[in-house]
N, C-alpha and C. Protein backbone atom coordinates (compact mmCIF):
# COMPACT_ATOMS: atom_id res chain seq x y z
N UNK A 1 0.84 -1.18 0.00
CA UNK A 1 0.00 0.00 0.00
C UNK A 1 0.88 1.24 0.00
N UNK A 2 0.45 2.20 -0.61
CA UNK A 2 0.78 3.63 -0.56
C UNK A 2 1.05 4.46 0.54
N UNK A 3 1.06 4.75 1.35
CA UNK A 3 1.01 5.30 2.58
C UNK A 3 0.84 6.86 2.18
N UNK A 4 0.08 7.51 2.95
CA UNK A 4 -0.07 9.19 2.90
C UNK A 4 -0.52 9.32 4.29
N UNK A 5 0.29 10.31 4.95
CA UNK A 5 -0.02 10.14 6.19
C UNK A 5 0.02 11.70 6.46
N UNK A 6 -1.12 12.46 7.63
CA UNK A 6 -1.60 13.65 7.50
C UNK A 6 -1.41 13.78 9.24
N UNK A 7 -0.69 15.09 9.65
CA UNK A 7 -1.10 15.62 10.92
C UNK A 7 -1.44 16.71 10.96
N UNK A 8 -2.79 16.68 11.59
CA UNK A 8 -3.48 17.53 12.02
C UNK A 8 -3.33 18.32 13.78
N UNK A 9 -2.98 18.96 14.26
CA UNK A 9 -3.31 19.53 15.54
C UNK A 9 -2.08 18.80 15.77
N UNK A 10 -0.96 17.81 15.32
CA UNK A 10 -0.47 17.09 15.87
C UNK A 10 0.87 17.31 15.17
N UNK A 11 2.38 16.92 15.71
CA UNK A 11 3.52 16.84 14.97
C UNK A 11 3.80 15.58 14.60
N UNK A 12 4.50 15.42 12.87
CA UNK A 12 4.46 14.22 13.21
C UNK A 12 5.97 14.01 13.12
N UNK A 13 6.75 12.54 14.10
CA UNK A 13 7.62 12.40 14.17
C UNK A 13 7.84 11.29 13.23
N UNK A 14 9.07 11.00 13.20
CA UNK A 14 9.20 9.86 12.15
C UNK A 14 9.22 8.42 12.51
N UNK A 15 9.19 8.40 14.02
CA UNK A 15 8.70 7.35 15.13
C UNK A 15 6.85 6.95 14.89
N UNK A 16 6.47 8.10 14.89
CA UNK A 16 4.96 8.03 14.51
C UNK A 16 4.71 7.13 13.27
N UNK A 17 5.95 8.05 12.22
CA UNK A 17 5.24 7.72 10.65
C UNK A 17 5.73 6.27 10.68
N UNK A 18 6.73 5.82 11.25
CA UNK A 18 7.18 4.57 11.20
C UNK A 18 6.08 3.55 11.91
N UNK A 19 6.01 4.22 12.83
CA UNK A 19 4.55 2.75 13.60
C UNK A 19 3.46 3.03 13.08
N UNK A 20 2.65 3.76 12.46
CA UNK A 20 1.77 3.57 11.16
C UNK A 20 1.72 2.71 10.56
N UNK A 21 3.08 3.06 9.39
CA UNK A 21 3.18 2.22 8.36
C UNK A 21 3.82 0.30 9.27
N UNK A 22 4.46 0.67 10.22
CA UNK A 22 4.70 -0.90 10.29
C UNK A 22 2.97 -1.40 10.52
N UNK A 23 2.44 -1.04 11.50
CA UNK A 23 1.40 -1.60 12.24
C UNK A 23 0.51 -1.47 11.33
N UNK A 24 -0.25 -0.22 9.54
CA UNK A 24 -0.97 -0.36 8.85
C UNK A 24 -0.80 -1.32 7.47
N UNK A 25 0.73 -1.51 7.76
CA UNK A 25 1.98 -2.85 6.45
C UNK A 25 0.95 -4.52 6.62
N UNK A 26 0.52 -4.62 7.93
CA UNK A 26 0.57 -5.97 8.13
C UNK A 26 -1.20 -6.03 7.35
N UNK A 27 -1.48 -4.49 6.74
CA UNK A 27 -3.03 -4.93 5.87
C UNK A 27 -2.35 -5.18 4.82
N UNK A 28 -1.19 -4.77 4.17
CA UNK A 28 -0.41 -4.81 2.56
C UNK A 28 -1.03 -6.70 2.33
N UNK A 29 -1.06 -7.79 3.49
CA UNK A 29 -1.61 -8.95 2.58
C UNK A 29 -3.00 -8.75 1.98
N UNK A 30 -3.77 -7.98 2.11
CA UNK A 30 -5.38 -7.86 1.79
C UNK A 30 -5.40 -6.98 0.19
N UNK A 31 -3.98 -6.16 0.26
CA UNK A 31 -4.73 -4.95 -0.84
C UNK A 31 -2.85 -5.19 -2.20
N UNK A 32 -2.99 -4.14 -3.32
CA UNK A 32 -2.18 -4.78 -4.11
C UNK A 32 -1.13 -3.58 -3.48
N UNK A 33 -0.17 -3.64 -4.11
CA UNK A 33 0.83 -2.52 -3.77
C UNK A 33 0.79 -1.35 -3.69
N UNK A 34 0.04 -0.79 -4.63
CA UNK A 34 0.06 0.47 -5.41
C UNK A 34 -1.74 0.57 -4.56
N UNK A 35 -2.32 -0.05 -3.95
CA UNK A 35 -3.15 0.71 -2.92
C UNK A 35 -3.10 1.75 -2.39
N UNK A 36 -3.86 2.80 -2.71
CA UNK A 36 -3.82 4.20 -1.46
C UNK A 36 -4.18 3.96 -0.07
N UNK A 37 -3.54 4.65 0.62
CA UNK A 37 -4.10 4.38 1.75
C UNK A 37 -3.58 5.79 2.79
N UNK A 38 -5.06 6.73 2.90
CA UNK A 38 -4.62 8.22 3.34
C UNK A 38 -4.77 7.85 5.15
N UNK A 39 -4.05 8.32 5.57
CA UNK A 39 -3.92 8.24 7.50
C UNK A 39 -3.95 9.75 7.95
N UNK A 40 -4.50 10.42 8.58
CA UNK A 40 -4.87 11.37 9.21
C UNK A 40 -4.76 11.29 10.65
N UNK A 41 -3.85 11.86 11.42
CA UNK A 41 -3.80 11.80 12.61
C UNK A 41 -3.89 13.11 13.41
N UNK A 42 -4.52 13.15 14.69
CA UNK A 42 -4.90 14.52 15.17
C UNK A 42 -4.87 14.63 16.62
N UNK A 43 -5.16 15.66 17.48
CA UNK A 43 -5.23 15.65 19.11
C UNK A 43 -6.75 16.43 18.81
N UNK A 44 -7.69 15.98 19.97
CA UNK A 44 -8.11 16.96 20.20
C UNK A 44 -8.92 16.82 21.49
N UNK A 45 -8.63 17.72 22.55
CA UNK A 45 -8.71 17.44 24.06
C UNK A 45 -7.37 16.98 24.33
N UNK A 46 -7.30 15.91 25.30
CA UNK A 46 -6.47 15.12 25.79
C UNK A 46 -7.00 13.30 24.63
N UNK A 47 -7.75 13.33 23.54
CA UNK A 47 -7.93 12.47 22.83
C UNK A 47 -7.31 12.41 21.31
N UNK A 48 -6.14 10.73 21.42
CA UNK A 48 -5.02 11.10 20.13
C UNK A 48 -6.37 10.40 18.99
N UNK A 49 -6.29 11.09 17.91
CA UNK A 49 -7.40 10.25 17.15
C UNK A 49 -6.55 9.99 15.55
N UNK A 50 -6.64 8.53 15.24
CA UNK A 50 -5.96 8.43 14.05
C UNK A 50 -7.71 7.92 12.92
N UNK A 51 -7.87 8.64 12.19
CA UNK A 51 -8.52 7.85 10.68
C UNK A 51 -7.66 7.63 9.54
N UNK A 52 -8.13 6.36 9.20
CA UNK A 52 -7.63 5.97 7.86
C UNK A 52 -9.03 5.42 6.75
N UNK A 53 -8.69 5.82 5.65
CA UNK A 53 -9.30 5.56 4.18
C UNK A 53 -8.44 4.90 3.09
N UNK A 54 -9.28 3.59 2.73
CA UNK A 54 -8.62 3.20 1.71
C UNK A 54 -9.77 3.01 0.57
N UNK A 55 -9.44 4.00 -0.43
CA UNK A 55 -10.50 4.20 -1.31
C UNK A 55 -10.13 2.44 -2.01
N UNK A 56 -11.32 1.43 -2.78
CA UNK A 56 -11.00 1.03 -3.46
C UNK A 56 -11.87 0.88 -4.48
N UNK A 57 -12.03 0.48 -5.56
CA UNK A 57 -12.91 0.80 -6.96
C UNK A 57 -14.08 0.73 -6.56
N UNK A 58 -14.64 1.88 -6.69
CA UNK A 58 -16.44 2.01 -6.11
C UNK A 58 -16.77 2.36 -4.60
N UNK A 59 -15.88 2.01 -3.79
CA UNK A 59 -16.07 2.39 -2.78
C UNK A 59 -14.85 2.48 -1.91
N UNK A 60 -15.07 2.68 -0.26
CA UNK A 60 -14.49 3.48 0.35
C UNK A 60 -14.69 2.42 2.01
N UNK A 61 -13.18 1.76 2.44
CA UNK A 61 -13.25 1.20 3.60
C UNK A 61 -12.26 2.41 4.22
N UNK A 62 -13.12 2.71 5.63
CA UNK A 62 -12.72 4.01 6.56
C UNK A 62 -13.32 3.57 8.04
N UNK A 63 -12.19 3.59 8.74
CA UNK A 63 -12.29 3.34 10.04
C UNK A 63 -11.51 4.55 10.89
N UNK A 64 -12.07 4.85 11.85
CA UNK A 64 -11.44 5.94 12.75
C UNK A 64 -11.19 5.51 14.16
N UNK A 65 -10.25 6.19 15.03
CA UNK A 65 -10.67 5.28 16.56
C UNK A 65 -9.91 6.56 17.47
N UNK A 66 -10.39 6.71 18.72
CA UNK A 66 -9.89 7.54 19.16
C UNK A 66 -9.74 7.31 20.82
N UNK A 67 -8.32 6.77 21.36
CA UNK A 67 -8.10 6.91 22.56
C UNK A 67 -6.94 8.27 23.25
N UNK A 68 -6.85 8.06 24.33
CA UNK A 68 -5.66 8.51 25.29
C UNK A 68 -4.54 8.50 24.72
N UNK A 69 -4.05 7.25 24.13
CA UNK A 69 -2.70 7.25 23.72
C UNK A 69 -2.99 6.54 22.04
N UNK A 70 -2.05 7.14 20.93
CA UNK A 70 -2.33 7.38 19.93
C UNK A 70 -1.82 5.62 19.30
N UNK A 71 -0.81 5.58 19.90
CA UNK A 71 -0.11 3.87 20.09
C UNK A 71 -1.59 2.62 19.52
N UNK A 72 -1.69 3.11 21.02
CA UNK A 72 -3.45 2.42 21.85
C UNK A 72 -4.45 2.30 20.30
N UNK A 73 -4.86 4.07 19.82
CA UNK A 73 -5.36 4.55 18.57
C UNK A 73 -5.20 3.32 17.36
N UNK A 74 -3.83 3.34 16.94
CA UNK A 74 -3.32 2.89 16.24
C UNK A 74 -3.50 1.17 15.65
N UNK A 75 -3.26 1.05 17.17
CA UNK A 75 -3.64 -0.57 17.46
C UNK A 75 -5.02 -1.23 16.91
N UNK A 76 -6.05 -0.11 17.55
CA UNK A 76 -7.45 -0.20 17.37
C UNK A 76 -7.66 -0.19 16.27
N UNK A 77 -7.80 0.98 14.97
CA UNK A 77 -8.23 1.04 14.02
C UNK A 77 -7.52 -0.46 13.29
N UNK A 78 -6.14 -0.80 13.41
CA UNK A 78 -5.94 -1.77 12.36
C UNK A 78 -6.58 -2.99 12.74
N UNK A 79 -7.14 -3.24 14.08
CA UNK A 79 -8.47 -4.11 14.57
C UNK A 79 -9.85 -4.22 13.48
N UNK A 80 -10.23 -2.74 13.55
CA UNK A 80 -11.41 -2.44 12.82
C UNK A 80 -11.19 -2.88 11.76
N UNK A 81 -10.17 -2.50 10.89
CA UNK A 81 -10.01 -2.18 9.79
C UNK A 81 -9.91 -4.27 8.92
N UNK A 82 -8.96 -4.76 9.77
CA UNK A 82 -9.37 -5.93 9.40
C UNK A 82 -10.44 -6.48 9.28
N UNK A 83 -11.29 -6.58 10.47
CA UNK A 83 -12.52 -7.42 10.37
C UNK A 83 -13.43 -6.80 9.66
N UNK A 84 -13.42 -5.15 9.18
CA UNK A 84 -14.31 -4.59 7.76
C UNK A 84 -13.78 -5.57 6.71
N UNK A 85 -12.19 -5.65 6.72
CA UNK A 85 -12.41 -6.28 5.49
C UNK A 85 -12.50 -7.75 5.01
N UNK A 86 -12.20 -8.27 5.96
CA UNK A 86 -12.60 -9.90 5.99
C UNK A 86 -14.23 -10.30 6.26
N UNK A 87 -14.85 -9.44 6.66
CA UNK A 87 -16.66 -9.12 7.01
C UNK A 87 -16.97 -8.94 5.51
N UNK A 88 -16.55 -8.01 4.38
CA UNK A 88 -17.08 -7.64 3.72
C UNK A 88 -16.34 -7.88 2.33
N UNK A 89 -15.48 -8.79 2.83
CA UNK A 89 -14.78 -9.41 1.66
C UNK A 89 -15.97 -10.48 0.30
N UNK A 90 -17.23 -10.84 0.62
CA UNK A 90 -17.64 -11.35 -0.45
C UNK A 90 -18.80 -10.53 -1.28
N UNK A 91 -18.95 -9.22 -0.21
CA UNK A 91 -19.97 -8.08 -1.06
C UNK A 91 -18.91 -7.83 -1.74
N UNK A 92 -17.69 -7.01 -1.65
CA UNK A 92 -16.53 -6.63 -2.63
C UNK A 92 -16.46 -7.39 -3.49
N UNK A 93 -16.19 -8.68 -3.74
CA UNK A 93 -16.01 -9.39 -4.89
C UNK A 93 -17.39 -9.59 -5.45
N UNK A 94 -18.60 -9.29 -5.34
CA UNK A 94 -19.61 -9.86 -5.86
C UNK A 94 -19.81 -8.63 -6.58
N UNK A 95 -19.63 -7.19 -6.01
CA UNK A 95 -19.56 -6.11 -6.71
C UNK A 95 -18.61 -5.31 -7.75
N UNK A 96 -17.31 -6.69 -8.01
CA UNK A 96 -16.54 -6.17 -9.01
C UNK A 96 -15.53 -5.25 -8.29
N UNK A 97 -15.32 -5.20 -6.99
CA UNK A 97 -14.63 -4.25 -6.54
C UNK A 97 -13.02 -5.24 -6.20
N UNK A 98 -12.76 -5.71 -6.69
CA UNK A 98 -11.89 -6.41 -5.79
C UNK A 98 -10.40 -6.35 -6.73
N UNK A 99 -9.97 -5.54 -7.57
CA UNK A 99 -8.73 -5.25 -8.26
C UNK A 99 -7.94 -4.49 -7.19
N UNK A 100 -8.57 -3.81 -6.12
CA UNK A 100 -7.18 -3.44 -5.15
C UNK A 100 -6.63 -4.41 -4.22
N UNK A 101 -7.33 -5.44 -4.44
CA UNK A 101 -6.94 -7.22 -3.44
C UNK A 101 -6.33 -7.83 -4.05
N UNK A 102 -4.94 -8.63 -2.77
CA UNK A 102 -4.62 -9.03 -3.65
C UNK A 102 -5.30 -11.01 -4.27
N UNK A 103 -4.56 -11.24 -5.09
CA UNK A 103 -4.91 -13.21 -5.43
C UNK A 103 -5.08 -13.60 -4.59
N UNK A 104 -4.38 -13.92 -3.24
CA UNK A 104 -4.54 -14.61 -2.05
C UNK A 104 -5.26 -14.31 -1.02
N UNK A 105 -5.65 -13.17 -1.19
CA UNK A 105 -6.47 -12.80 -0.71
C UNK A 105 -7.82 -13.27 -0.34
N UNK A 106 -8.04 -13.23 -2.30
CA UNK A 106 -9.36 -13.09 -2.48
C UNK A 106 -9.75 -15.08 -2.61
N UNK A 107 -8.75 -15.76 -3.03
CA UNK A 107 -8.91 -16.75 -2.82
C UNK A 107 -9.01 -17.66 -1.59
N UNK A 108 -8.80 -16.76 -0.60
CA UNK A 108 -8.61 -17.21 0.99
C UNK A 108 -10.01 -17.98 1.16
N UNK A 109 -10.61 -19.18 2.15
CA UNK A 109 -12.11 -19.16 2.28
C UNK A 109 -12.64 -18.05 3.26
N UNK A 110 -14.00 -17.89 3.07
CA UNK A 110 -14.16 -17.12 4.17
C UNK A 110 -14.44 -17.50 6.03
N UNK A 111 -13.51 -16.65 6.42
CA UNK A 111 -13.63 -17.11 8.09
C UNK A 111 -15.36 -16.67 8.73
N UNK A 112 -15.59 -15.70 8.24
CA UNK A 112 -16.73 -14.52 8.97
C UNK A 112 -17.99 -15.51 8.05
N UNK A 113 -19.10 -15.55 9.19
CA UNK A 113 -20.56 -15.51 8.52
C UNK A 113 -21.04 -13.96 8.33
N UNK A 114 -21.54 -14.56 7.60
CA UNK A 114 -21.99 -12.96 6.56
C UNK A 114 -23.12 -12.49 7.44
N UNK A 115 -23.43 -11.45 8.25
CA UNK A 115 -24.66 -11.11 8.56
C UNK A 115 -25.66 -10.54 7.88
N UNK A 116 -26.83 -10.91 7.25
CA UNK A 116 -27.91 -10.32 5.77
C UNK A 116 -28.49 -9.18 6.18
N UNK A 117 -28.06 -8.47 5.58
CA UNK A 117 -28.75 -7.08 5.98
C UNK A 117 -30.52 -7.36 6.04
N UNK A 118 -30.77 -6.75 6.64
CA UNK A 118 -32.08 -6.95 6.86
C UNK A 118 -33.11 -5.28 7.10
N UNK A 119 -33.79 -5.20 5.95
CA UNK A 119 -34.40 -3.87 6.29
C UNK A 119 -36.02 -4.55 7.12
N UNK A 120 -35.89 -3.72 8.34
CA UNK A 120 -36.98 -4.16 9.42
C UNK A 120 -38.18 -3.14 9.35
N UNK A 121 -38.45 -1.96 8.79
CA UNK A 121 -39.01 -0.89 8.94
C UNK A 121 -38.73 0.44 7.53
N UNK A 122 -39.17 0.58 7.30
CA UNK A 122 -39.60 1.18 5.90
C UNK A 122 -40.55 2.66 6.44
N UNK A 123 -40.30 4.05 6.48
CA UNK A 123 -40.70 5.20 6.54
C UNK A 123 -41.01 6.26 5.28
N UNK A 124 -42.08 6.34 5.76
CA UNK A 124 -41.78 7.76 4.50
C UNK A 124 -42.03 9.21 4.75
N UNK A 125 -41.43 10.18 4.86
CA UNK A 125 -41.49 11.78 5.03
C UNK A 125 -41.73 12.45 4.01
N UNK A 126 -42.04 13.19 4.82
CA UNK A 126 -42.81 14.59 3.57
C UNK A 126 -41.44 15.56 3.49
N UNK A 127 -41.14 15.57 2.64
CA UNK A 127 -39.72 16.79 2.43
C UNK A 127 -40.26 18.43 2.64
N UNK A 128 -40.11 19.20 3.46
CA UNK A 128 -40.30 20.81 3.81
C UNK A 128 -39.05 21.09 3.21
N UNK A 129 -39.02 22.26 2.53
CA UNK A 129 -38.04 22.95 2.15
C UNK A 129 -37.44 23.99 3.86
N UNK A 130 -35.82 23.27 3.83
CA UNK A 130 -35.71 24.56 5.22
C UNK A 130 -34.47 24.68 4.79
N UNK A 131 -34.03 25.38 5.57
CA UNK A 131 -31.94 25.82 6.03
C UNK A 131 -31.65 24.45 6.39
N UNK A 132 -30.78 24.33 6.84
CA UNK A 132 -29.54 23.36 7.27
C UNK A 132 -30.13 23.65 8.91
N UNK A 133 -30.02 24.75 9.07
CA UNK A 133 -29.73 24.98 10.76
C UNK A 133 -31.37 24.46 10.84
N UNK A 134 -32.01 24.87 10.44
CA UNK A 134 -33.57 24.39 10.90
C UNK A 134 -33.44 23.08 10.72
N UNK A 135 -33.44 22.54 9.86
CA UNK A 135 -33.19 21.16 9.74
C UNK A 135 -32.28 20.52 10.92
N UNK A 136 -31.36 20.90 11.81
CA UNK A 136 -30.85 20.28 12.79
C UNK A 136 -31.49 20.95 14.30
N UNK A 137 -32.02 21.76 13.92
CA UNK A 137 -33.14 22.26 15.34
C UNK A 137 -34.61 20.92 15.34
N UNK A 138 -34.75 21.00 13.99
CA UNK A 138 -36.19 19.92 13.86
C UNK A 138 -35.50 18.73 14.26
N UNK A 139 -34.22 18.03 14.27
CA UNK A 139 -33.90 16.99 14.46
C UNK A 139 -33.67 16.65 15.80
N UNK A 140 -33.09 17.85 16.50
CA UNK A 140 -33.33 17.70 18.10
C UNK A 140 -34.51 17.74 18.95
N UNK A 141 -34.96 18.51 18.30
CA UNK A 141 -36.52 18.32 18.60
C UNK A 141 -37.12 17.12 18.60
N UNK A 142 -36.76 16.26 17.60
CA UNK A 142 -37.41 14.74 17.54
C UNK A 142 -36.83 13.85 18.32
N UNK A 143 -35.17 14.11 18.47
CA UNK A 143 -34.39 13.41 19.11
C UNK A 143 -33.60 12.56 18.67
N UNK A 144 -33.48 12.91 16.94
CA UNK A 144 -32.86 11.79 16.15
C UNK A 144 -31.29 12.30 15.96
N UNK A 145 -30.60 11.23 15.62
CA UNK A 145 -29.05 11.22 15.25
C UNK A 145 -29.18 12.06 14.21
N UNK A 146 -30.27 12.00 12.75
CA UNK A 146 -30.33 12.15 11.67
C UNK A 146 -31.19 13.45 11.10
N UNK A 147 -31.10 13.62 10.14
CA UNK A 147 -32.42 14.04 9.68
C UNK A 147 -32.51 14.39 7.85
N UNK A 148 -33.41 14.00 7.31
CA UNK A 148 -33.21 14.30 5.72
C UNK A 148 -34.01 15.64 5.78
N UNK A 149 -33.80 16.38 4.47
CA UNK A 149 -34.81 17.39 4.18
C UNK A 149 -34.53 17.84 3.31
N UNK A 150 -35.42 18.73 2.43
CA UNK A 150 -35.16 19.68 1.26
C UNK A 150 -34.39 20.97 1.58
N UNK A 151 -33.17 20.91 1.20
CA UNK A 151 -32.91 22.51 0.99
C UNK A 151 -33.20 23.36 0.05
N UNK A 152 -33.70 24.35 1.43
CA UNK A 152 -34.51 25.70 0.17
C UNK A 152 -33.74 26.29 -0.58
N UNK A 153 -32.50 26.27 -0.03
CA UNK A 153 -31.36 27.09 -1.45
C UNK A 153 -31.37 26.37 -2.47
N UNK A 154 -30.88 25.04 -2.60
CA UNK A 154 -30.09 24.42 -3.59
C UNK A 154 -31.54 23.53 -4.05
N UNK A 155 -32.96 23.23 -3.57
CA UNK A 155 -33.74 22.80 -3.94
C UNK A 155 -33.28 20.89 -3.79
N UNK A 156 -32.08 20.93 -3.40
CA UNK A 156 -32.07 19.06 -3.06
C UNK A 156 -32.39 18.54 -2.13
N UNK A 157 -32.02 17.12 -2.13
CA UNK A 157 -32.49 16.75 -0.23
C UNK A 157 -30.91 16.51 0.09
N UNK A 158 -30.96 16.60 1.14
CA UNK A 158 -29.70 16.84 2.11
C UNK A 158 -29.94 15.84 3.49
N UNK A 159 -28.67 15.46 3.91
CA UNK A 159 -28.96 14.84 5.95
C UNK A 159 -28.07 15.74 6.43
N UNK A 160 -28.59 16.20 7.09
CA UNK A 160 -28.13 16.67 9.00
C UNK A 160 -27.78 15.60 9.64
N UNK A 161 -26.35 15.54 10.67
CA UNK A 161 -26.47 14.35 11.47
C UNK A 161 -25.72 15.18 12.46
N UNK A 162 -25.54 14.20 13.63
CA UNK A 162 -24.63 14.41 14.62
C UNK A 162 -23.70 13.96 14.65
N UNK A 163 -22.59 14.36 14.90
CA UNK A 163 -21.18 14.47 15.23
C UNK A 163 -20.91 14.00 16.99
N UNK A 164 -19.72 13.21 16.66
CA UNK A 164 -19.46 12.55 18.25
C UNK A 164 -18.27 14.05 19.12
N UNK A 165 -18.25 14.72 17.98
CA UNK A 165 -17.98 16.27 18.81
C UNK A 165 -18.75 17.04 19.56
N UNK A 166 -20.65 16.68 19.08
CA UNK A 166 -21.26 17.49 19.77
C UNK A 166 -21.40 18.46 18.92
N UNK A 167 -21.24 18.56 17.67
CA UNK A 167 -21.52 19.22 16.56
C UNK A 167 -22.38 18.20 15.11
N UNK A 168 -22.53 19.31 14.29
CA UNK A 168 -22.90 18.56 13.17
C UNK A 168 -22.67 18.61 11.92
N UNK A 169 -23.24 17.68 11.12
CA UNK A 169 -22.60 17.52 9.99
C UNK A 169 -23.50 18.03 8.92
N UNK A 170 -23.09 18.26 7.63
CA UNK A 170 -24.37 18.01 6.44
C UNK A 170 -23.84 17.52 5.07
N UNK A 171 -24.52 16.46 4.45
CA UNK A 171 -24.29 15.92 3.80
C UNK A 171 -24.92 16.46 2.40
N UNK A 172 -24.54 17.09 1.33
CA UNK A 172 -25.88 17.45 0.26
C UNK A 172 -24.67 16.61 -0.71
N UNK A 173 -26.05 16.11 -2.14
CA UNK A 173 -25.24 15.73 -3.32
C UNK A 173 -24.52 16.25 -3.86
N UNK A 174 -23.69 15.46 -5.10
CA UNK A 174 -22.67 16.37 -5.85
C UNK A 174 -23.42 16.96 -6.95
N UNK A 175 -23.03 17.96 -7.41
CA UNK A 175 -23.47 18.70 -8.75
C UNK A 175 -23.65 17.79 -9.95
């Protein structure tokens, strides 16, 4: 894999960039060489937080983790980051996505039972044209993580969500 590695709020030393890449190297059996793979590391509080993204054809495996010690951080995400991709290793190949894997990979059997997604509940809303900010006042109001709606500027639908900052997010389509 590629390594690109980003500090944010944070310095990075070459002790850092080195236990990254050793401790994010031991995914190099899952993906081909020439894999991207962007690392972003940051402080914020007394919390070290590392995300990583590895775009691969069509889509996007991204895990984030955030403890006390960035080591700790480090450890965790390449936890996550495996069992995303051994979990979701036979949607990838069924979707044609699997040229950033490598042969052995993909020929491995699978360890993980697949859990079937299952849609339990089916809703439907009426879209109001509002702001962004109204749209995340109506969402606290309800009490949801989420919220879709029409924006009155741009005339699309958009989500509002919450942020584990205690802030929020908004999601609108691309042009």
């Amino acid at each position: 894999m590629k390594f690109s590695i980003t500090g944010r709020t944070i310095s990075l030393t070459e002790g850092l960039k080195n236990m990254v890449e050793k401790k994010l190297g031991k995914l190099d059996k899952f993906f081909q060489a020439d894999t991207p793979c962007n690392v972003t590391l940051s402080t914020q509080k007394d919390m070290q937080k590392i995300e990583v993204t590895i775009p691969v054809k069509g889509s996007v495996i991204r895990a984030e983790e955030s403890t006390e010690d960035m080591y700790q951080s480090i450890d965790l995400v390449v936890d996550v980051l495996e069992r995303q991709i051994r979990k979701y290793k036979d949607k990838l190949i069924a979707k044609h996505q699997s040229s950033s894997f490598t042969a052995a990979f993909l020929e491995e059997a699978a360890e993980y039972d697949e859990e079937e997604i299952k849609i339990v509940r089916t809703k439907q809303i009426d879209l109001k044209p509002m702001t962004p900010e109204e749209a995340c006042l109506q969402m606290e109001l309800l009490g949801h993580s989420f919220f879709v709606f029409l924006n009155g500027d741009s005339g699309k639908v958009n989500v509002v969500y919450k942020r584990k900052t205690k802030s929020y997010g908004l999601i609108e389509p691309e042009e």
